[in-house]
N, C-alpha and C. Protein backbone atom coordinates (compact mmCIF):
# COMPACT_ATOMS: atom_id res chain seq x y z
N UNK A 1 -83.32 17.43 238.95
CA UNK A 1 -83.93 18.22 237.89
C UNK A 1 -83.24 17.88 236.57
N UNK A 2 -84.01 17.54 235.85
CA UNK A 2 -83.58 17.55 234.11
C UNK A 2 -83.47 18.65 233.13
N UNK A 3 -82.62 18.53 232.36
CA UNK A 3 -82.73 19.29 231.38
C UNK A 3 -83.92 19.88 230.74
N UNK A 4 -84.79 19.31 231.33
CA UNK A 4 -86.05 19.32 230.19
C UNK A 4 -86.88 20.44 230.71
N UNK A 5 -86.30 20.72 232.04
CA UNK A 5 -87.18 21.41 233.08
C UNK A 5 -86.55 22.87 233.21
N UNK A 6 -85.65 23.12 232.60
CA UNK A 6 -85.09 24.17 232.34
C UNK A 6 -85.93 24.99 231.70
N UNK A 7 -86.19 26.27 231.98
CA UNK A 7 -86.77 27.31 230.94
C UNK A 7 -85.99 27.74 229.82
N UNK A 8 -86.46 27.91 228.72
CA UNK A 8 -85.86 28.34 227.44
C UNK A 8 -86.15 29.70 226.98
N UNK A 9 -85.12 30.63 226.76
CA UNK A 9 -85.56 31.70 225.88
C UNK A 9 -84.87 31.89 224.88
N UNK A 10 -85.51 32.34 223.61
CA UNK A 10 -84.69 32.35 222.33
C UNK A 10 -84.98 33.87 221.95
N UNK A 11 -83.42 34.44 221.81
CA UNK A 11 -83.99 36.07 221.49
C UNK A 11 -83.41 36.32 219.77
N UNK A 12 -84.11 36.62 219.47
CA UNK A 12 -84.05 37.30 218.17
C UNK A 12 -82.91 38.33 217.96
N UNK A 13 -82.29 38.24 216.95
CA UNK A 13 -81.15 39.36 216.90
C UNK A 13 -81.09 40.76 217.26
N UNK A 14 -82.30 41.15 217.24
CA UNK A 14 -82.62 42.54 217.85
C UNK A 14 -83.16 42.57 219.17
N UNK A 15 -83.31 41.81 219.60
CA UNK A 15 -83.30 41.81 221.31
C UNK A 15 -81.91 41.29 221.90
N UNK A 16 -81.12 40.43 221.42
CA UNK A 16 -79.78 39.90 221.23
C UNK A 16 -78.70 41.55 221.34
N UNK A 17 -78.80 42.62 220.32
CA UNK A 17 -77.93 43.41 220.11
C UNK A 17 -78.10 44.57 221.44
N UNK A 18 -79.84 44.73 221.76
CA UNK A 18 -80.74 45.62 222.51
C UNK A 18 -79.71 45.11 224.24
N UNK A 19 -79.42 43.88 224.32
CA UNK A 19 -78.96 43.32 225.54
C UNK A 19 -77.58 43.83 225.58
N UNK A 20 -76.46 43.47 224.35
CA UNK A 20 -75.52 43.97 224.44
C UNK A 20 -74.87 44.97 224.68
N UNK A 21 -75.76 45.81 223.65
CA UNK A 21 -75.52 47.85 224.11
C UNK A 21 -75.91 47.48 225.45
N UNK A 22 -76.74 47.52 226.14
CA UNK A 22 -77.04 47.34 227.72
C UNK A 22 -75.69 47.07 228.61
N UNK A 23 -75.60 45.95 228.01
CA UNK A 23 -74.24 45.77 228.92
C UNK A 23 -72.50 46.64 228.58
N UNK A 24 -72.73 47.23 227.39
CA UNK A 24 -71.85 47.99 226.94
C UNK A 24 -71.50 49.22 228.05
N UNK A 25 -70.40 49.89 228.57
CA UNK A 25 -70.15 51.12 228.93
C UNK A 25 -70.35 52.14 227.64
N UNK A 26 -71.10 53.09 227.68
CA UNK A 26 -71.51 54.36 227.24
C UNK A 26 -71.70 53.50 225.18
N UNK A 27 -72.17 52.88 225.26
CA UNK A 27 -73.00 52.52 223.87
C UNK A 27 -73.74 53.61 223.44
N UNK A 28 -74.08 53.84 222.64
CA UNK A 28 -75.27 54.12 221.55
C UNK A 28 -75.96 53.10 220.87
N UNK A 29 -76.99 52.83 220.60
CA UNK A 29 -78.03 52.15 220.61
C UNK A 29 -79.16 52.81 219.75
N UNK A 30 -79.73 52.54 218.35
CA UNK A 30 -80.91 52.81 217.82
C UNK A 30 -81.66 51.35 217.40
N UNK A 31 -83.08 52.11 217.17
CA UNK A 31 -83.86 50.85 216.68
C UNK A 31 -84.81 51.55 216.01
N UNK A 32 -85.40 51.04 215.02
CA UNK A 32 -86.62 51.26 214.48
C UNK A 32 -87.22 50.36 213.50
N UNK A 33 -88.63 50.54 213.38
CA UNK A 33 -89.15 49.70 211.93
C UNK A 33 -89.05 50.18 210.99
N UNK A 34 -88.54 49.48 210.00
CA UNK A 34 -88.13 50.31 208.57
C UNK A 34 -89.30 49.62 207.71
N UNK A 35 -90.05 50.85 206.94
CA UNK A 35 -90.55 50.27 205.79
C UNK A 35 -90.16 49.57 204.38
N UNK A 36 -89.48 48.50 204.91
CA UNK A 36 -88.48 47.91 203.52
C UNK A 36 -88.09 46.61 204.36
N UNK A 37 -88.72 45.68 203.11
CA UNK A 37 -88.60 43.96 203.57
C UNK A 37 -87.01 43.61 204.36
N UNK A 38 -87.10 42.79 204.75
CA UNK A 38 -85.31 42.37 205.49
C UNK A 38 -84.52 41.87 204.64
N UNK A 39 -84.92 41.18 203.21
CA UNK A 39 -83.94 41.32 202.66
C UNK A 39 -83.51 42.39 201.80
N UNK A 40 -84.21 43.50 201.49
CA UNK A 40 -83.45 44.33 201.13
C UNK A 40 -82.98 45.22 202.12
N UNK A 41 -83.15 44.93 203.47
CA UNK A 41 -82.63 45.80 205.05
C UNK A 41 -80.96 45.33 205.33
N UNK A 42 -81.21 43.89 204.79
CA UNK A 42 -79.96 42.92 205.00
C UNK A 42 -79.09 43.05 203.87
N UNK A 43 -79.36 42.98 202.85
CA UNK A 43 -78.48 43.26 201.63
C UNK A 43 -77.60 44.51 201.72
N UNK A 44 -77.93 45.12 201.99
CA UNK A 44 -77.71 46.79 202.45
C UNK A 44 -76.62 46.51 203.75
N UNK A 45 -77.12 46.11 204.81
CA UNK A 45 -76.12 45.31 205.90
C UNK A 45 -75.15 44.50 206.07
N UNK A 46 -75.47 43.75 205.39
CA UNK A 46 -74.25 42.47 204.69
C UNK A 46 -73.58 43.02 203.89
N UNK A 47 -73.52 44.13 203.33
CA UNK A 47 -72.38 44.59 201.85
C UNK A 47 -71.10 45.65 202.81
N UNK A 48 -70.57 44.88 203.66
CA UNK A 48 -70.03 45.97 204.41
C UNK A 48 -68.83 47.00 203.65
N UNK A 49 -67.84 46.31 202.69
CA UNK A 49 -67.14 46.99 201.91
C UNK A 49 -67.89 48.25 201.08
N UNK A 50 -69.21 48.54 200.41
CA UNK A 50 -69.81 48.93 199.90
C UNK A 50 -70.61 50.04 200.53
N UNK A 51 -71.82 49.67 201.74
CA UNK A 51 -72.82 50.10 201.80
C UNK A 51 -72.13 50.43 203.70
N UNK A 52 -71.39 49.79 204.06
CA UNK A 52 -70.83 50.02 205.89
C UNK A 52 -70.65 51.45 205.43
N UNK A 53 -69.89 52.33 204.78
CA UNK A 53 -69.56 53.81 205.17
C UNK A 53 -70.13 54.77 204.54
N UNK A 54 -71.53 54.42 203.78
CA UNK A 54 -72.55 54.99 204.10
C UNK A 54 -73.36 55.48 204.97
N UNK A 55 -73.75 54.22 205.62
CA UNK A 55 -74.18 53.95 206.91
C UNK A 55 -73.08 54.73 207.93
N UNK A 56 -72.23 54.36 208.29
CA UNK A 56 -71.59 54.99 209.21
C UNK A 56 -70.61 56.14 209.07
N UNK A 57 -71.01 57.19 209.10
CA UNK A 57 -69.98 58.62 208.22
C UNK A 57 -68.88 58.75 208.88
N UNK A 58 -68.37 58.16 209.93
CA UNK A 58 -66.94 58.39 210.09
C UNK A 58 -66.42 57.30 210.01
N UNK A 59 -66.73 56.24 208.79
CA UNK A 59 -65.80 55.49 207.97
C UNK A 59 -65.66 55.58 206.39
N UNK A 60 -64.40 55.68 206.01
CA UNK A 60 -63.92 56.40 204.61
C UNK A 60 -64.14 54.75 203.85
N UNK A 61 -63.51 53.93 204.27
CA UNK A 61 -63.90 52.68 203.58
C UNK A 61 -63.69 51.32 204.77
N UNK A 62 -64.09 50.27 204.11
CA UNK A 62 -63.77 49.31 204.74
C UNK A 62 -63.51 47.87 203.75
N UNK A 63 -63.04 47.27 204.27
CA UNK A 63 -62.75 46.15 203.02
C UNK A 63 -62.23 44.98 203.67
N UNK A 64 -62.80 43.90 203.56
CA UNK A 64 -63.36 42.74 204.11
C UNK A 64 -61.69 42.07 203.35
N UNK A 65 -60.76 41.48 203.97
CA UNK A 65 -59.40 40.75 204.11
C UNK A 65 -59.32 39.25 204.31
N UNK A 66 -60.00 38.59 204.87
CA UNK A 66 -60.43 37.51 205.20
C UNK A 66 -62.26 36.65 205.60
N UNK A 67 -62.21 35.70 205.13
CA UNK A 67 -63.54 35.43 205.73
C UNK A 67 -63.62 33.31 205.95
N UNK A 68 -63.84 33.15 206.81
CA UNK A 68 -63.92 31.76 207.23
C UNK A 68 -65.64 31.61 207.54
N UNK A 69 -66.69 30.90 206.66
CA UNK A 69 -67.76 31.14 206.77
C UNK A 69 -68.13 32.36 207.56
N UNK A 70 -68.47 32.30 208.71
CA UNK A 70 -69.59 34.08 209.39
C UNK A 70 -68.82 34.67 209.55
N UNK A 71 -67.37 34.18 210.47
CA UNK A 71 -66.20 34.73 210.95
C UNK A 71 -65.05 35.98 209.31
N UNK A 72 -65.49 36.88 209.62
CA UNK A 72 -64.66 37.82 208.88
C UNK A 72 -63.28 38.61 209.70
N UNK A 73 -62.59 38.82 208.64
CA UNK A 73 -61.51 40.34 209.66
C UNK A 73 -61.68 41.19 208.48
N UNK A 74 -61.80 42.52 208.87
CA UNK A 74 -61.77 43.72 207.54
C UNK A 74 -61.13 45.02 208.46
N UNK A 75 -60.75 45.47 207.61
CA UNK A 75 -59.86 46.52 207.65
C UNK A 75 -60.59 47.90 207.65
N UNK A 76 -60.86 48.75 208.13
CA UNK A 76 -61.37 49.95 208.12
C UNK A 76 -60.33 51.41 208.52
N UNK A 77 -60.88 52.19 207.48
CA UNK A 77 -59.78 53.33 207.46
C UNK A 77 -61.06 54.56 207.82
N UNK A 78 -60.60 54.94 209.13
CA UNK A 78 -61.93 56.44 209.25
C UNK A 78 -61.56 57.72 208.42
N UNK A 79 -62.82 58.74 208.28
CA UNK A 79 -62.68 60.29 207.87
C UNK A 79 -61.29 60.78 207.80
N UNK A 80 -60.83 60.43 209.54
CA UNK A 80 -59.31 61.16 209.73
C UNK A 80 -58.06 60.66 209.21
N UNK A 81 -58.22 59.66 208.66
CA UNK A 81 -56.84 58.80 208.29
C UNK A 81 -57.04 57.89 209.35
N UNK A 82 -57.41 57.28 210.30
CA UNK A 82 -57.49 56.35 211.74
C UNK A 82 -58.07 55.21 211.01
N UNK A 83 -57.25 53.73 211.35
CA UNK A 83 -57.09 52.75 210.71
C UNK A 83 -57.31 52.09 212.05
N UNK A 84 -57.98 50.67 211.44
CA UNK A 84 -58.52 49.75 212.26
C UNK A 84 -58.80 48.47 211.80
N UNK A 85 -58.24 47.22 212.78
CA UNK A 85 -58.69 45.59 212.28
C UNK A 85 -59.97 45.44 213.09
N UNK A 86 -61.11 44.80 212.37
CA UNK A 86 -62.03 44.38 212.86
C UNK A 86 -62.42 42.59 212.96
N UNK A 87 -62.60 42.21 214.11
CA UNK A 87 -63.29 41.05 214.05
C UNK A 87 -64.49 41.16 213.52
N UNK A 88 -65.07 40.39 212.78
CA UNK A 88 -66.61 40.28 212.65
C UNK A 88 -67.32 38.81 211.97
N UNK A 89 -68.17 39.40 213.11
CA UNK A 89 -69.38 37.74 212.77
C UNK A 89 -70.27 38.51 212.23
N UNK A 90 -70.66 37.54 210.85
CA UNK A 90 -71.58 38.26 210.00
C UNK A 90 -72.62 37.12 209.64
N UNK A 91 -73.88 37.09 210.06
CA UNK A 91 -75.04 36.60 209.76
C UNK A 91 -76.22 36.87 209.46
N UNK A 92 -77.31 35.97 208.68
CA UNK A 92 -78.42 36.47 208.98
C UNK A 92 -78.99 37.85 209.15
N UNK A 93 -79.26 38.55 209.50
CA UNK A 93 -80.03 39.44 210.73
C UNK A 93 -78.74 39.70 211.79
N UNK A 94 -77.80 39.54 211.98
CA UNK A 94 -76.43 39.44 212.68
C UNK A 94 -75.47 40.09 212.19
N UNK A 95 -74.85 41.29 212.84
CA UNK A 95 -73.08 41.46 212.65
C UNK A 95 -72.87 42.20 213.67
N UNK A 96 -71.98 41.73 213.87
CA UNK A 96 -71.02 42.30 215.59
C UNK A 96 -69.51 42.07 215.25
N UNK A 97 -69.22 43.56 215.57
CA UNK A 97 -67.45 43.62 214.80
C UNK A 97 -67.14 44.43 215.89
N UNK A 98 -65.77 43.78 216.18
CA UNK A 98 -64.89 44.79 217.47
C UNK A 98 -63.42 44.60 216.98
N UNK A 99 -62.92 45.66 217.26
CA UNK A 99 -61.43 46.31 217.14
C UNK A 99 -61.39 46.54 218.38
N UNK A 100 -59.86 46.94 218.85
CA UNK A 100 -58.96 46.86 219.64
C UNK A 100 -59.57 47.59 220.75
N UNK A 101 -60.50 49.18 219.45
CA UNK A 101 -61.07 50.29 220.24
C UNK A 101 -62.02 50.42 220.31
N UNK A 102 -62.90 49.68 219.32
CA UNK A 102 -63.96 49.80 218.91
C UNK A 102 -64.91 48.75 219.05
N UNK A 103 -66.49 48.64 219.44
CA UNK A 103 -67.26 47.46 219.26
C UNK A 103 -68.83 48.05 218.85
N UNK A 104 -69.49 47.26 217.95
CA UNK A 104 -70.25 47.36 217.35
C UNK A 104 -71.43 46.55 216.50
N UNK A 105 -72.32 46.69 216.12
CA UNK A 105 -73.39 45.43 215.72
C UNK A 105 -74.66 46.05 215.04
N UNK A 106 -75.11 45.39 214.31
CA UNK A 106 -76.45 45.45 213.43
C UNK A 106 -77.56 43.96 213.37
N UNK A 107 -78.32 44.68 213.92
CA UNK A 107 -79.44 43.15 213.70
C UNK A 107 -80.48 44.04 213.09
N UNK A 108 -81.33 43.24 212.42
CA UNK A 108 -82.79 43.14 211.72
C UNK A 108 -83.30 42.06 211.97
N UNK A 109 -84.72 42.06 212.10
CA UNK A 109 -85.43 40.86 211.87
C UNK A 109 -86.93 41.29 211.07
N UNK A 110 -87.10 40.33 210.43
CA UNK A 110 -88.44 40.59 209.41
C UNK A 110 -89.98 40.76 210.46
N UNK A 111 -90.88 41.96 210.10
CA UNK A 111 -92.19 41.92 210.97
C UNK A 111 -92.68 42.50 210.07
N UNK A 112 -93.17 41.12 209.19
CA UNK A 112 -94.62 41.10 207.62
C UNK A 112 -93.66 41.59 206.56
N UNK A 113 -94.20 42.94 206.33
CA UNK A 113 -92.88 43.24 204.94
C UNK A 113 -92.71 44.63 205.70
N UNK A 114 -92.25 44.50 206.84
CA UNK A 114 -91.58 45.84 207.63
C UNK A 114 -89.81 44.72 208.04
N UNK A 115 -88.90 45.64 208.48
CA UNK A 115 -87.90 45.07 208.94
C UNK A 115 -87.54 45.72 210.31
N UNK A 116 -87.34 45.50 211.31
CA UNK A 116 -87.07 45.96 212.73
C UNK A 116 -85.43 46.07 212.90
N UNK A 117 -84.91 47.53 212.14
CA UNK A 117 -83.67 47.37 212.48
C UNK A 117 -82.70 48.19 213.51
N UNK A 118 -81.59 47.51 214.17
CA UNK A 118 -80.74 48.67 215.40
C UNK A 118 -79.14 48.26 214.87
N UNK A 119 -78.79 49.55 215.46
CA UNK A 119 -77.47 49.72 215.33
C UNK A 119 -76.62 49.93 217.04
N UNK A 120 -76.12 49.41 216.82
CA UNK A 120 -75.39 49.90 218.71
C UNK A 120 -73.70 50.36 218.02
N UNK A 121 -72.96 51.01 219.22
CA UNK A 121 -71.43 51.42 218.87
C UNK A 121 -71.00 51.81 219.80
N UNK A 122 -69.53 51.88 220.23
CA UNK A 122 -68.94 52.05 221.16
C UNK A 122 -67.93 51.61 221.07
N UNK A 123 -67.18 52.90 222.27
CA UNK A 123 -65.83 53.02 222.36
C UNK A 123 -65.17 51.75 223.20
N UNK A 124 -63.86 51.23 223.32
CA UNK A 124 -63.68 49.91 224.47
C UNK A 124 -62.51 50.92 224.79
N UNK A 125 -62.40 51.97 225.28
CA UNK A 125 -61.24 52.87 226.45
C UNK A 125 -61.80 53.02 227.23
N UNK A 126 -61.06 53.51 228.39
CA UNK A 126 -61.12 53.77 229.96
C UNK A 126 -62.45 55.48 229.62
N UNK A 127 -63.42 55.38 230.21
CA UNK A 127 -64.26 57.01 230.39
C UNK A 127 -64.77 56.44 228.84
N UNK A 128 -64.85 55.41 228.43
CA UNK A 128 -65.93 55.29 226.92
C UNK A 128 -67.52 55.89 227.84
N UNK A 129 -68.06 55.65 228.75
CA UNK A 129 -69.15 55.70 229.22
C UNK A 129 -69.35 57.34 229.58
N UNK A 130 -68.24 58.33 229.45
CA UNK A 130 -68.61 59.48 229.24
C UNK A 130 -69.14 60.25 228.67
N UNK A 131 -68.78 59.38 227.03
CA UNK A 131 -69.10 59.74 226.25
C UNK A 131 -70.50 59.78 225.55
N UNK A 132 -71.23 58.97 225.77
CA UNK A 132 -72.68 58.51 225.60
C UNK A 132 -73.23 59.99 226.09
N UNK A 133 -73.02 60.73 227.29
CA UNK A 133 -74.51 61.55 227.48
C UNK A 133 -73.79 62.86 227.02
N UNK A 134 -72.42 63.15 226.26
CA UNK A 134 -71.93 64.21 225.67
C UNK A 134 -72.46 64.46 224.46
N UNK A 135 -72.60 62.84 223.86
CA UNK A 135 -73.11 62.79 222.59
C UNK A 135 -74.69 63.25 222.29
N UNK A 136 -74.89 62.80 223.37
CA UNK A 136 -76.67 63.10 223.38
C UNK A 136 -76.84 64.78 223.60
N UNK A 137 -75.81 65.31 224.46
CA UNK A 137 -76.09 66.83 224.90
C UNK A 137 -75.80 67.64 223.63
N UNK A 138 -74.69 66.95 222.24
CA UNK A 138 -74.37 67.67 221.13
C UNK A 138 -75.36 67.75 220.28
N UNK A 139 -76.23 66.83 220.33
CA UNK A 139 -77.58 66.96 219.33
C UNK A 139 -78.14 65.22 218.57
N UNK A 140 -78.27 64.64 219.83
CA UNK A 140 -78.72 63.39 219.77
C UNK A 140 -77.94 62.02 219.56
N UNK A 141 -78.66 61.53 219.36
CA UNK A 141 -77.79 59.88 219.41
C UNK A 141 -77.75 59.71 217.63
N UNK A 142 -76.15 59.57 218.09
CA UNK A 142 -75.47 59.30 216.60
C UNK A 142 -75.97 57.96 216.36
N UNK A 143 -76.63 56.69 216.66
CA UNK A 143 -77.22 55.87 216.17
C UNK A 143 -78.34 55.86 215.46
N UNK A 144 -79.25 56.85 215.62
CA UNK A 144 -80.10 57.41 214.88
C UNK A 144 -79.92 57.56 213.54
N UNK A 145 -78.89 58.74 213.22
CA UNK A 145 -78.46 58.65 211.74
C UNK A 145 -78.07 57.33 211.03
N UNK A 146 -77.72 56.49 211.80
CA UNK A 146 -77.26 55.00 210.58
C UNK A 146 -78.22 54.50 210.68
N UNK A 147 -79.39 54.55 211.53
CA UNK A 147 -81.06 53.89 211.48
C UNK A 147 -81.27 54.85 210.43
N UNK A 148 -81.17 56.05 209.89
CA UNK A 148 -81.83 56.79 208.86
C UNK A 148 -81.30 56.60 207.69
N UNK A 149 -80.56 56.58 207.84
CA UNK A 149 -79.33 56.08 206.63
C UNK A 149 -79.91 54.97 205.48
N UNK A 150 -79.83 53.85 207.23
CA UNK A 150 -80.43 52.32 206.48
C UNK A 150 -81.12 52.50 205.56
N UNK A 151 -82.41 53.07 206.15
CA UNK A 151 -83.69 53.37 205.96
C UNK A 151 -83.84 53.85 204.57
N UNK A 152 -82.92 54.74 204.02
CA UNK A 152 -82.56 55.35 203.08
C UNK A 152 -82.11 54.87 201.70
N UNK A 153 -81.17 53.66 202.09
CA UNK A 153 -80.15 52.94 201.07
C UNK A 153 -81.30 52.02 200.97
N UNK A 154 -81.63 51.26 201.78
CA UNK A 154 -82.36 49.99 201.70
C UNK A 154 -83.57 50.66 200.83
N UNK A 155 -84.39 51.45 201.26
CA UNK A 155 -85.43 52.10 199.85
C UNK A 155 -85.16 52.20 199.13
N UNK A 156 -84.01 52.75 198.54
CA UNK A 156 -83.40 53.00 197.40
C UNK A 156 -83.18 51.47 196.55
N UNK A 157 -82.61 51.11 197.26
CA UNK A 157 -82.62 49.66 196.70
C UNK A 157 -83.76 48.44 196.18
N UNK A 158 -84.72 48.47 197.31
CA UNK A 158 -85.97 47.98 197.14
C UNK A 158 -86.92 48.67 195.96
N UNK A 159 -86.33 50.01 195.76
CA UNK A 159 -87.11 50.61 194.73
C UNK A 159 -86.44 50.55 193.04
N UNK A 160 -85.19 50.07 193.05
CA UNK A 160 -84.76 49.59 192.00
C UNK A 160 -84.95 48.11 191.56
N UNK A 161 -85.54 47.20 192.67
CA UNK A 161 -85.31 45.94 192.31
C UNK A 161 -86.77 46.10 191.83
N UNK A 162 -87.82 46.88 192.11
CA UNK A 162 -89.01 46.70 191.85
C UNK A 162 -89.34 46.93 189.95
């Protein structure tokens, strides 16, 4: 058998992130179509020093320390004073950043002048997978809010460039 005979699948960053939470212990996971083109979905995404602790309310700031083309490390300080190094690959429609404790990712991809965007997150400790259906029993999936968020900044934005 040849190479040639191999089946191919190519997944898009949001089926890419959709797989990961999957394989994650106790992830959170949102998705939705946002009414607002991908590059202003992505601009909004890509500004992580800026527009990341918006999006995510239990980070006070974050601030990007290094960057070797996609490959970043940034520094993030949460609500509580709780400090953190992050790896992160930042592309495209792409970012997936993990700390010691932490792992996490954002894809979009463009559908016409809608953008299809998810957020996944999660803990990397022992019982992280507990936590997922506590979160849901407190009053839904905290991934939701940074899908609303997006949704929010990125309009805002798209409506100033107009």
């Amino acid at each position: 058998m040849t190479d040639t005979n191999w089946p191919e699948a190519d997944l898009d960053p949001v089926r890419r992130l959709r797989i990961m939470a999957a394989t994650v212990p106790g992830a959170v996971y949102a998705e939705d179509v946002l009414a607002v083109p991908f590059d202003e979905v992505w601009a909004v995404a890509a500004d992580l020093e800026n527009e990341f602790p918006h999006l995510l309310t239990d980070v006070r700031a974050m601030r990007v320390t290094r960057a070797d083309g996609d490959r970043l490390e940034a520094r993030a300080r949460g609500r509580f004073g709780q400090r953190a190094r992050f790896d992160v690959v930042l592309r495209p429609g792409w970012c997936w950043m993990q700390s010691r404790f932490l792992v996490g990712g954002m894809a979009a991809v463009a559908e016409a002048d809608r953008t299809r965007f998810a957020f996944m997150g999660a803990l990397r400790v022992p019982g992280a997978r507990l936590v997922h259906p506590l979160s849901h029993a407190l009053g839904g999936s905290p991934g939701s809010g940074v899908v609303r968020r997006m949704a929010e900044r990125a309009s805002t934005r798209a409506a100033r460039a107009s």
